[in-house]
Each structure stands twice: as structure tokens, then as C-alpha cells.
Protein backbone atom coordinates (compact mmCIF):
# COMPACT_ATOMS: atom_id res chain seq x y z
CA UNK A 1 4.82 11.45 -48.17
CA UNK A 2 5.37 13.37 -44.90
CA UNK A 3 4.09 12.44 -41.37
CA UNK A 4 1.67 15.17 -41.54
CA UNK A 5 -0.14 13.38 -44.24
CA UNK A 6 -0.83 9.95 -42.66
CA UNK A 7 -1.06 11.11 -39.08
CA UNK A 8 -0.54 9.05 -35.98
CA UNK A 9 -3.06 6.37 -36.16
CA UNK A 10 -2.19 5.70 -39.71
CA UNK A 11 1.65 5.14 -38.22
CA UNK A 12 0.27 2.63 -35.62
CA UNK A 13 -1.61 0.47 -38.01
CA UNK A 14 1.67 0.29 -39.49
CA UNK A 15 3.58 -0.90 -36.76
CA UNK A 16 0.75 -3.71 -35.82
CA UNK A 17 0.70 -5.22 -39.18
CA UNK A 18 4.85 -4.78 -39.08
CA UNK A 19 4.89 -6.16 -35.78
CA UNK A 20 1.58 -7.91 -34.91
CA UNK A 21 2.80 -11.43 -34.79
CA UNK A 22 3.86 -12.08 -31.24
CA UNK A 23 6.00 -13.71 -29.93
CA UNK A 24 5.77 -16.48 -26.79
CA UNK A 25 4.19 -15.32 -24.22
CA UNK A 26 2.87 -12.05 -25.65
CA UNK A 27 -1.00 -11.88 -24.79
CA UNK A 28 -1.11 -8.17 -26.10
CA UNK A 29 1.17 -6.15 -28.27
CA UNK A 30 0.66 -3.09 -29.85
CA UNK A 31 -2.61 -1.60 -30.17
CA UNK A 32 -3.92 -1.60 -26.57
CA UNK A 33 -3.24 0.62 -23.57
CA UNK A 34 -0.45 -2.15 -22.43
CA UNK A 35 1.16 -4.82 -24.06
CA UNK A 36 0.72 -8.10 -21.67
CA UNK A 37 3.24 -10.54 -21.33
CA UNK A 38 2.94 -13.70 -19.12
CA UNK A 39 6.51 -14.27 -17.73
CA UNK A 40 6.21 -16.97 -14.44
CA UNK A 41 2.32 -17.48 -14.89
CA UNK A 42 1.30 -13.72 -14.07
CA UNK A 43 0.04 -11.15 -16.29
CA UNK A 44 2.35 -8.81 -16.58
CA UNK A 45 1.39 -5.15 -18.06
CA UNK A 46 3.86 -2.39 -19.75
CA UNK A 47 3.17 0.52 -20.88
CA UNK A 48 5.05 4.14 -21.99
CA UNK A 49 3.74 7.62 -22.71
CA UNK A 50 5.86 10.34 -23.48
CA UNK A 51 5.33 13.92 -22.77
CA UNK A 52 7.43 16.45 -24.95
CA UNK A 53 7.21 20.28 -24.04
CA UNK A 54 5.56 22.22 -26.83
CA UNK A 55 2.98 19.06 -27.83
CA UNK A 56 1.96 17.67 -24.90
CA UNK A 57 2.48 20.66 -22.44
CA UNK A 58 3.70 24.28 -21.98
CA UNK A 59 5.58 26.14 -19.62
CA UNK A 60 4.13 29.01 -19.75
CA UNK A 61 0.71 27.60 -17.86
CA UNK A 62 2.54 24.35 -16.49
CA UNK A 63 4.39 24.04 -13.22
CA UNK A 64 7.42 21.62 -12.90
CA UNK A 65 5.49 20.05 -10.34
CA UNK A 66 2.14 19.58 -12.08
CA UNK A 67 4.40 18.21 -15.00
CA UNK A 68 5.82 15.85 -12.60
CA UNK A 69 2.96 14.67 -10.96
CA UNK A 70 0.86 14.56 -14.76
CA UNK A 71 3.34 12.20 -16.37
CA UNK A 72 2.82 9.84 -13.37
CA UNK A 73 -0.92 10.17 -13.68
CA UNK A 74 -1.16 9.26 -17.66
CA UNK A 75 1.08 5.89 -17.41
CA UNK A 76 -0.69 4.83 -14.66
CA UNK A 77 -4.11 5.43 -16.35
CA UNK A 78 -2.72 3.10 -18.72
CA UNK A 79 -2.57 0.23 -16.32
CA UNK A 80 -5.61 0.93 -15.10
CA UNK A 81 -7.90 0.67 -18.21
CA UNK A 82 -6.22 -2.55 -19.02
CA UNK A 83 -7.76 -3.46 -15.02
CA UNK A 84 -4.95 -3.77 -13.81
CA UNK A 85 -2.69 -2.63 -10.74
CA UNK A 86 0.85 -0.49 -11.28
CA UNK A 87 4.21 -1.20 -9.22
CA UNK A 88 6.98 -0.06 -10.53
CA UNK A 89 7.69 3.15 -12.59
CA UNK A 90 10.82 4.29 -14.54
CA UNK A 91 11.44 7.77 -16.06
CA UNK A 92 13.80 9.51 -18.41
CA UNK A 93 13.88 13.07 -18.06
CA UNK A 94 16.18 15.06 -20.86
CA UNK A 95 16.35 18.84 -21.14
CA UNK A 96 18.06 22.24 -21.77
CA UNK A 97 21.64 23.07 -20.01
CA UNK A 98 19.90 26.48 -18.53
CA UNK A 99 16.68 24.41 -16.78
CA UNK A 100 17.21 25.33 -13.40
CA UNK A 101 18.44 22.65 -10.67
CA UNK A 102 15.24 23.96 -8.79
CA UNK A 103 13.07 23.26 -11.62
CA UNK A 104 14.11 19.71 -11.84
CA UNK A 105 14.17 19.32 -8.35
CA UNK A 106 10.18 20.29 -8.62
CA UNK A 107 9.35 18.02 -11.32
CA UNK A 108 10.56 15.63 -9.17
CA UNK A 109 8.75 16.73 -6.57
CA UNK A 110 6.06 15.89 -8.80
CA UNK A 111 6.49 12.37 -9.70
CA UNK A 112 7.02 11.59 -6.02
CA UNK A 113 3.97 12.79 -5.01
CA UNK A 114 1.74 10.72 -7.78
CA UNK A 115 4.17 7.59 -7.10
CA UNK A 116 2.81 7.74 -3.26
CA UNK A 117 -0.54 8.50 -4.65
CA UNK A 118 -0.61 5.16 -6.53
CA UNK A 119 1.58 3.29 -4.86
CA UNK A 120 4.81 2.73 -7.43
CA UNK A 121 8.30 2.91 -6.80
CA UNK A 122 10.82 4.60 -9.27
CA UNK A 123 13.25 2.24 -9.92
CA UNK A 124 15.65 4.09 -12.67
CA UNK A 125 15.48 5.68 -16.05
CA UNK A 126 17.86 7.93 -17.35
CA UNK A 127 19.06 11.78 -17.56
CA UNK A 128 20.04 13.54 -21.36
CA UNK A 129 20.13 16.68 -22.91
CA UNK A 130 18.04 17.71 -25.50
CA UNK A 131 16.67 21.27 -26.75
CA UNK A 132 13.47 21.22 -24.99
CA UNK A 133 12.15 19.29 -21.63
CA UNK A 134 11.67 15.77 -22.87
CA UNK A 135 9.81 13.42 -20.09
CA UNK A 136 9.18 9.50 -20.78
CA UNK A 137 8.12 6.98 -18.01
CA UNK A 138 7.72 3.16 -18.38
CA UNK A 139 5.17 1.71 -15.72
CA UNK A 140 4.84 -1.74 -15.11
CA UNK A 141 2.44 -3.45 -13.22
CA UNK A 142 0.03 -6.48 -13.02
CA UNK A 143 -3.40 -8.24 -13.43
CA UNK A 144 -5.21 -11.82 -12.86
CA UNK A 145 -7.57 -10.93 -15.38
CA UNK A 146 -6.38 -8.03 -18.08
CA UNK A 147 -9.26 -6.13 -20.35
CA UNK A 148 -8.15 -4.93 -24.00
CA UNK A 149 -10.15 -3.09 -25.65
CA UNK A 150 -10.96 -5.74 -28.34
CA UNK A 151 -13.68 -7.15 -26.39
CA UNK A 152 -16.79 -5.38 -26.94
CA UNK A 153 -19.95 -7.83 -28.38
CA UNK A 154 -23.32 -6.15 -30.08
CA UNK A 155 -25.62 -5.25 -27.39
CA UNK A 156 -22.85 -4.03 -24.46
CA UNK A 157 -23.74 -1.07 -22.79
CA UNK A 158 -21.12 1.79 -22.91
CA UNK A 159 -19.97 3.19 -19.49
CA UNK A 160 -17.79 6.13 -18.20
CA UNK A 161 -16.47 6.37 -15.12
CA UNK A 162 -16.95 10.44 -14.86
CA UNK A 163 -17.07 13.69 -16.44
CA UNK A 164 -16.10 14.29 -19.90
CA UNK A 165 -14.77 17.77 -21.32
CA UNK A 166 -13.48 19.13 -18.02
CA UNK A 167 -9.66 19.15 -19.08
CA UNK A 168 -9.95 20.54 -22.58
CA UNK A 169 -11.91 23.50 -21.42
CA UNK A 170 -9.55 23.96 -19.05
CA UNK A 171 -6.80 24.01 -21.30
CA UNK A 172 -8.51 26.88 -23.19
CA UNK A 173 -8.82 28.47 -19.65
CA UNK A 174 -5.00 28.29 -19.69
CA UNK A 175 -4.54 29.91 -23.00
CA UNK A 176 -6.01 33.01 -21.62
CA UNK A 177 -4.66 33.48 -18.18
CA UNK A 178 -1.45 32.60 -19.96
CA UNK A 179 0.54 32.30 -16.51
CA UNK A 180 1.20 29.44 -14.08
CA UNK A 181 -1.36 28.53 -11.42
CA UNK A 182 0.41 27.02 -8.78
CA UNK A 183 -2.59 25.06 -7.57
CA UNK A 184 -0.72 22.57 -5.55
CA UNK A 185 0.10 25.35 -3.38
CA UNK A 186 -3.70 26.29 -3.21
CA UNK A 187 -2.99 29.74 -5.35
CA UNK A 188 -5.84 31.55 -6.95
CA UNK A 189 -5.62 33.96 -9.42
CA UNK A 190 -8.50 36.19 -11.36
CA UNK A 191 -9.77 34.12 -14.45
CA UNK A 192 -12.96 36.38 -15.35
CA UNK A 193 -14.71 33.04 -13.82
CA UNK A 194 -15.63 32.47 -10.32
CA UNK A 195 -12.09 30.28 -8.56
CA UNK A 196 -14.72 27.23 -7.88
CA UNK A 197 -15.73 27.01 -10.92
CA UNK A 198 -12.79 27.46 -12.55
CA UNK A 199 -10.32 25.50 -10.61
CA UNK A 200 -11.71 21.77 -10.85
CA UNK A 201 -11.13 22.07 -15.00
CA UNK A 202 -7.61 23.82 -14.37
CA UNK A 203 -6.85 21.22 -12.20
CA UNK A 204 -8.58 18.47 -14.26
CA UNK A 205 -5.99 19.31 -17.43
CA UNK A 206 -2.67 20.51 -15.10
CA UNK A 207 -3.20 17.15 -12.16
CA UNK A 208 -5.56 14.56 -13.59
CA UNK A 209 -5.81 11.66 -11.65
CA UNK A 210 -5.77 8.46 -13.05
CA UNK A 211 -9.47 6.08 -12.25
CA UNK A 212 -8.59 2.68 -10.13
CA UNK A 213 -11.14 0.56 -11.81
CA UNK A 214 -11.73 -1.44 -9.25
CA UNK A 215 -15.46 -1.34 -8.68
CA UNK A 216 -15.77 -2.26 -12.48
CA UNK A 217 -13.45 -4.38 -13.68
CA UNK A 218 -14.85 -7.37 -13.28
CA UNK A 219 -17.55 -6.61 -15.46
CA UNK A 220 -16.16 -4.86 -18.16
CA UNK A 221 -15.66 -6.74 -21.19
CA UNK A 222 -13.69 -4.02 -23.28
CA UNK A 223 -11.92 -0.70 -21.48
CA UNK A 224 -9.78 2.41 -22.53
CA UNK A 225 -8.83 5.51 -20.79
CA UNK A 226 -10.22 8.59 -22.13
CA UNK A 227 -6.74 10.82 -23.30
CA UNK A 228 -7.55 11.76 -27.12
CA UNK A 229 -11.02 12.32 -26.74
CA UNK A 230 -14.41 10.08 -26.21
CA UNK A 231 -15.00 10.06 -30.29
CA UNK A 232 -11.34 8.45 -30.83
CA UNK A 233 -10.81 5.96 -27.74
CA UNK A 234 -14.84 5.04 -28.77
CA UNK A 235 -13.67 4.44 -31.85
CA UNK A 236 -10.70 2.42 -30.81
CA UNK A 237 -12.77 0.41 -28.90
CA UNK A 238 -14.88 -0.09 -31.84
CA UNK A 239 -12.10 -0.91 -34.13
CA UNK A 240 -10.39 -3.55 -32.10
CA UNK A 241 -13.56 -4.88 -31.29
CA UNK A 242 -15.38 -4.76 -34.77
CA UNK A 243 -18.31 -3.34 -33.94
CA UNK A 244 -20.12 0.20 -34.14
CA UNK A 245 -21.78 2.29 -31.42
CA UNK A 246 -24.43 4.47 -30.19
CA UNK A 247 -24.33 7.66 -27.77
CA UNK A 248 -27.45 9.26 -26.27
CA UNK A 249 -26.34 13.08 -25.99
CA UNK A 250 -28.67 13.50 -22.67
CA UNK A 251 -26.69 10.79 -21.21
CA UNK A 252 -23.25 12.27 -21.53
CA UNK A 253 -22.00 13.53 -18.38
CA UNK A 254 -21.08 17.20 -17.76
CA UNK A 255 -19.72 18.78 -14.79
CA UNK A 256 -21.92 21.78 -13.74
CA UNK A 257 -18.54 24.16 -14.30
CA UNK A 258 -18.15 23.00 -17.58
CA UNK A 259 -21.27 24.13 -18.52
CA UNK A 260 -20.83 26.79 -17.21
CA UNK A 261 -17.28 27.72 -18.56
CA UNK A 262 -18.40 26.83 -21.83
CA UNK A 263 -20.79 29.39 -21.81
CA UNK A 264 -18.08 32.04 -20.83
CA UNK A 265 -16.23 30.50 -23.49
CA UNK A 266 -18.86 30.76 -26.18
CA UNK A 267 -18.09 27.18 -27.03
CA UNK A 268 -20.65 24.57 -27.17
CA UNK A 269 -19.82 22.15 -24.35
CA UNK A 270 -20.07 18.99 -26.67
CA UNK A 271 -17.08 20.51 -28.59
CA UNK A 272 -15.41 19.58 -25.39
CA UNK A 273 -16.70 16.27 -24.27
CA UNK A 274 -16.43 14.62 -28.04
CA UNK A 275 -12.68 15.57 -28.97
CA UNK A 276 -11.12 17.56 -25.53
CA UNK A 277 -9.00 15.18 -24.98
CA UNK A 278 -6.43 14.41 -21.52
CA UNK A 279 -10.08 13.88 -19.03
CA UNK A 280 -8.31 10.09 -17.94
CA UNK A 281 -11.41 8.46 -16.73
CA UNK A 282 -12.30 4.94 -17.94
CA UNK A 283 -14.44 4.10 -20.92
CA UNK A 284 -15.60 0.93 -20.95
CA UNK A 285 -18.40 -1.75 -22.00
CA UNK A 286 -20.35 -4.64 -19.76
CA UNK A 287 -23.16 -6.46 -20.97
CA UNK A 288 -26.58 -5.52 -20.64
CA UNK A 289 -27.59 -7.57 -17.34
CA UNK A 290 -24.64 -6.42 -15.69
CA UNK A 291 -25.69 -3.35 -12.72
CA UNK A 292 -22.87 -1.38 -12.99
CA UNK A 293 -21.60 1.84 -10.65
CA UNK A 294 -21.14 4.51 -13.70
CA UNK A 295 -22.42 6.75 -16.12
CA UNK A 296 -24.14 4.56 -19.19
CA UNK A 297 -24.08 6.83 -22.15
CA UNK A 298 -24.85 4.40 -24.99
CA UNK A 299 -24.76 0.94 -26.32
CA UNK A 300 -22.61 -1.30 -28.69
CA UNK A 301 -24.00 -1.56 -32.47
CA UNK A 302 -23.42 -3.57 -35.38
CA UNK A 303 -21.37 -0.58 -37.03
CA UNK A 304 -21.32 2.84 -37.40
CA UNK A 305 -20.99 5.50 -34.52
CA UNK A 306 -24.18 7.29 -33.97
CA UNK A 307 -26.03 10.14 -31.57
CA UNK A 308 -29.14 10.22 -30.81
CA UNK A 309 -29.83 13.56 -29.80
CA UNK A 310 -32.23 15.20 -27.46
CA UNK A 311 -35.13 15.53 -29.24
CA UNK A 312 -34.60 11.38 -30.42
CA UNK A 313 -32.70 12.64 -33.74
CA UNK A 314 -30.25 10.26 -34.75
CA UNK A 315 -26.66 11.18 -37.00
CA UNK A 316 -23.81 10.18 -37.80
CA UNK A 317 -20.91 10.66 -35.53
CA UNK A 318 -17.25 11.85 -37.23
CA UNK A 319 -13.93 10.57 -35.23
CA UNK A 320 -12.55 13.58 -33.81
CA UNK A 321 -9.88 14.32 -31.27
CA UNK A 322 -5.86 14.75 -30.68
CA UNK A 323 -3.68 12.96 -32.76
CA UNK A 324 -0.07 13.53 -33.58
CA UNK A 325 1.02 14.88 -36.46
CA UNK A 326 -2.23 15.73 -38.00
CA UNK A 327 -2.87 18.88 -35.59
């Protein structure tokens, strides 16, 4: 059987019945944002993402310093949606023996940038060669209180910190300008859109930033950050937590250029929200008494994932979004 035909979250339910039992001092292991380890009394977060060019980004629309700056972004999201705070970052960075010097220098450029943004310090990692630009960062941080996402209880509200959809329609933006927009240098270019519109989602997918949950986390009994898609991290959420969910479409929140670059897309803008993928803000569940500062799209159900459309029509939700090996 190839990898193709079991897919990536097949692979990981693998691992975490391989590799489930943890050790001493192992509060999480595989299956969250972070695994959690409690070394000198603290809680003490871990996490890794990999970025490999071809799957997770392209050269042709992606700067060396939007790369840079992106793989920052996504492993400290990661710390984040477990509530807690990052500190120290290391990176491996392999690639091609014609990659410019200026190229690296840039991506570089990149990570320092986001590392002063949040706060970390690079501490090491390590340099190869490989046939492609291979980027993987390990950030560590900590938290007095840590949320998994296996905490969810029948009657939570559902909460996201921001727009969905925003960086998977501007990924298909991309695709057709086809060309580098150097938007940390404040370049515009001619997209067939109007530049405000247009730039926010470009930026979105190219720079996201990564959501400090500060103003939440201390109500939040479950949390993940959105980077395969609302429909998957729900169902995540869902999964860890054994229980089902409920979305109210009118609830879900758009960004007025979305809607409007869907509609120069021809693509319904839901197409975007439910499986787009790479947006980085924080879902999340609180209970029901709990006055929280963020968008409440839904509730927490026996089973099941369910809409409940506009006109009060309810169906039945499928999982979609990214996932490795089956796209």
C-alpha cells in the first residue's frame, strides 16, 4: 500500500498508537500542536513544522524573505494555540549548490525579522544539501497552564480569533500573477483586482502572522491553530475531544476582500473558509457563560459536524482540507 492511499492523518494515528504511551514527564505527545514535557516543574512546549519547496511553497510567487519570515510565523502559531509563550527557535535550512548566497542571506533576513516580531532567539540548527530548498525549525517555549485540543465538553461554544479563507484565496491570486510580490518592500503590481483589496490575502498566505492568545486563553478549554483548514483542525478538535459540532454559516467570518476576490474568482467564498488552509488564527472552545473577545461561529455537539445554513437548513458537514500525501 503506498502513502498516497492512507494519507497523512492515517500515518499519525499510526504513530500515536505506536508511540502513545509516554513516558515520565510527558503531559502531551503526539497528536496536539506541541508535545508538553514538565522538566524542573514548568511546562515546557516543543513543536516542529517543516516547509519543503514544491509542497508547502513555491518560488516562483515566494520571496526568500517571506519564506523566512513564514516558517517563523507557523512554529510559533504552534505555541500559541497550545496558550502558550515561544523563546527559543532552531532551524535547519538545506538546499541546492546554485541557491544564491544572496538568497540565503534573505531568507535569513526573514527569520530575523519574525524572531524580533515574537520575541525568540535562534539558538542553532543545521546547514545540508539537498535537491530542493528544505526549511525545518524547532520552537520551544512555555506555559503555566497549556490547552490541547482534547478538551472540548458538549455545550462549548466554538470561537475564532479572525478571518477565515483570506490565505487560500490568496494563494489562487498567486497562481495567476505567477511572479513574486515583494510586499515587504511595499511593491504593487497589477492583479486585475484593486492593490487594497488584493494585498491583505497576498499577504495573509506569503506573511501570516501567528495570534498571541492572550486575551483568551484563560478561557478556552480546547484550542488549535487554523493551518489545514477550519473543517480539519474542527475536526481534530472533535476527535481528540470526542465530541461533534455545529457551525452557523452567517456566523463565519469573512473579510470584505475575500468576498470580494471570490467573486473575481468565480469561487464561492465558503470553498475558501472550510478547506483554504495556512489562515493561522486560533480556533478554540470556552463554555457557554464565558464572555469572550472573538468571533463565535458554532457550538460543541454530541457528534457529528453540522451547518446550519442561512435560511436555518441544517447538513452534514464532510472533513475537507490539506493533507499530505492525499493531494
Amino acid at each position: 500500500m503506498k502513502l498516497s492511499q492512507v494519507g497523512e492523518l492515517s500515518l499519525l494515528g499510526v504513530l500515536q498508537k505506536r508511540f502513545g504511551k509516554r513516558g515520565p514527564g510527558v503531559l502531551a505527545g503526539i497528536g496536539d500542536d506541541c508535545a508538553v514535557v514538565r522538566p524542573g516543574g514548568r511546562n515546557l512546549l516543543l513543536t516542529t513544522d517543516m516547509m519543503v519547496e514544491g509542497v508547502h511553497f513555491d518560488m516562483r510567487w515566494t520571496t526568500p524573505f517571506q519564506l523566512g519570515f513564514k516558517l517563523v510565523s507557523v512554529n510559533v502559531s504552534d505555541v500559541y494555540a497550545m496558550g502558550g509563550r515561544p523563546q527559543f527557535l532552531l532551524l535547519d535550512f538545506s538546499a541546492g549548490r546554485d541557491v544564491e548566497v544572496g538568497a540565503f542571506r534573505r531568507i535569513f533576513d526573514g527569520v530575523e525579522k519574525a524572531a524580533q516580531r515574537y520575541g525568540v532567539s535562534l539558538i542553532g540548527g543545521d546547514i545540508s544539501s539537498s535537491p530542493k530548498i528544505v526549511l525545518s525549525a524547532t520552537v520551544t517555549g512555555y506555559a503555566s497552564r497549556f490547552i490541547s485540543r482534547g478538551g472540548a465538553r458538549v455545550g462549548d461554544r466554538i470561537y475564532v480569533s479572525g478571518f477565515l479563507g483570506d490565505s487560500g484565496c490568496g494563494l489562487q491570486l498567486l497562481k495567476r500573477i505567477n511572479r513574486t510580490v515583494e510586499i515587504e518592500r511595499r511593491k504593487k503590481i497589477d492583479c486585475g483586482l484593486p492593490w487594497e483589496v488584493a494585498l491583505p490575502l497576498i499577504r495573509r498566505h506569503l506573511m501570516p502572522v501567528a495570534v498571541n492568545p492572550e486575551r483568551f486563553a484563560g478561557k478556552a478549554t480546547s484550542m488549535i491553530d487554523v493551518s489545514d483548514g477550519l473543517l480539519i483542525d474542527l475536526s481534530r478538535i472533535c476527535g481528540e475531544s470526542g465530541v461533534g459540532a455545529r457551525l452557523y454559516a452567517e456566523r463565519l467570518p469573512m473579510s470584505r476582500q475575500l468576498r470580494k476576490a471570490a467573486e473575481y474568482l468565480k469561487t464561492d467564498p465558503l470553498r475558501f473558509v472550510f478547506g483554504g488552509g495556512e489562515d493561522y488564527e486560533l480556533l478554540f472552545t470556552a463554555p457557554c457563560n464565558r464572555k469572550v473577545d472573538a468571533f463565535c461561529i458554532g457550538e460543541i455537539t454530541d457528534s457529528g459536524m453540522t451547518l446550519v445554513d442561512e435560511t436555518g437548513q441544517m447538513e452534514s458537514l464532510a472533513v475537507k482540507g490539506y493533507e499530505h500525501f492525499t493531494v
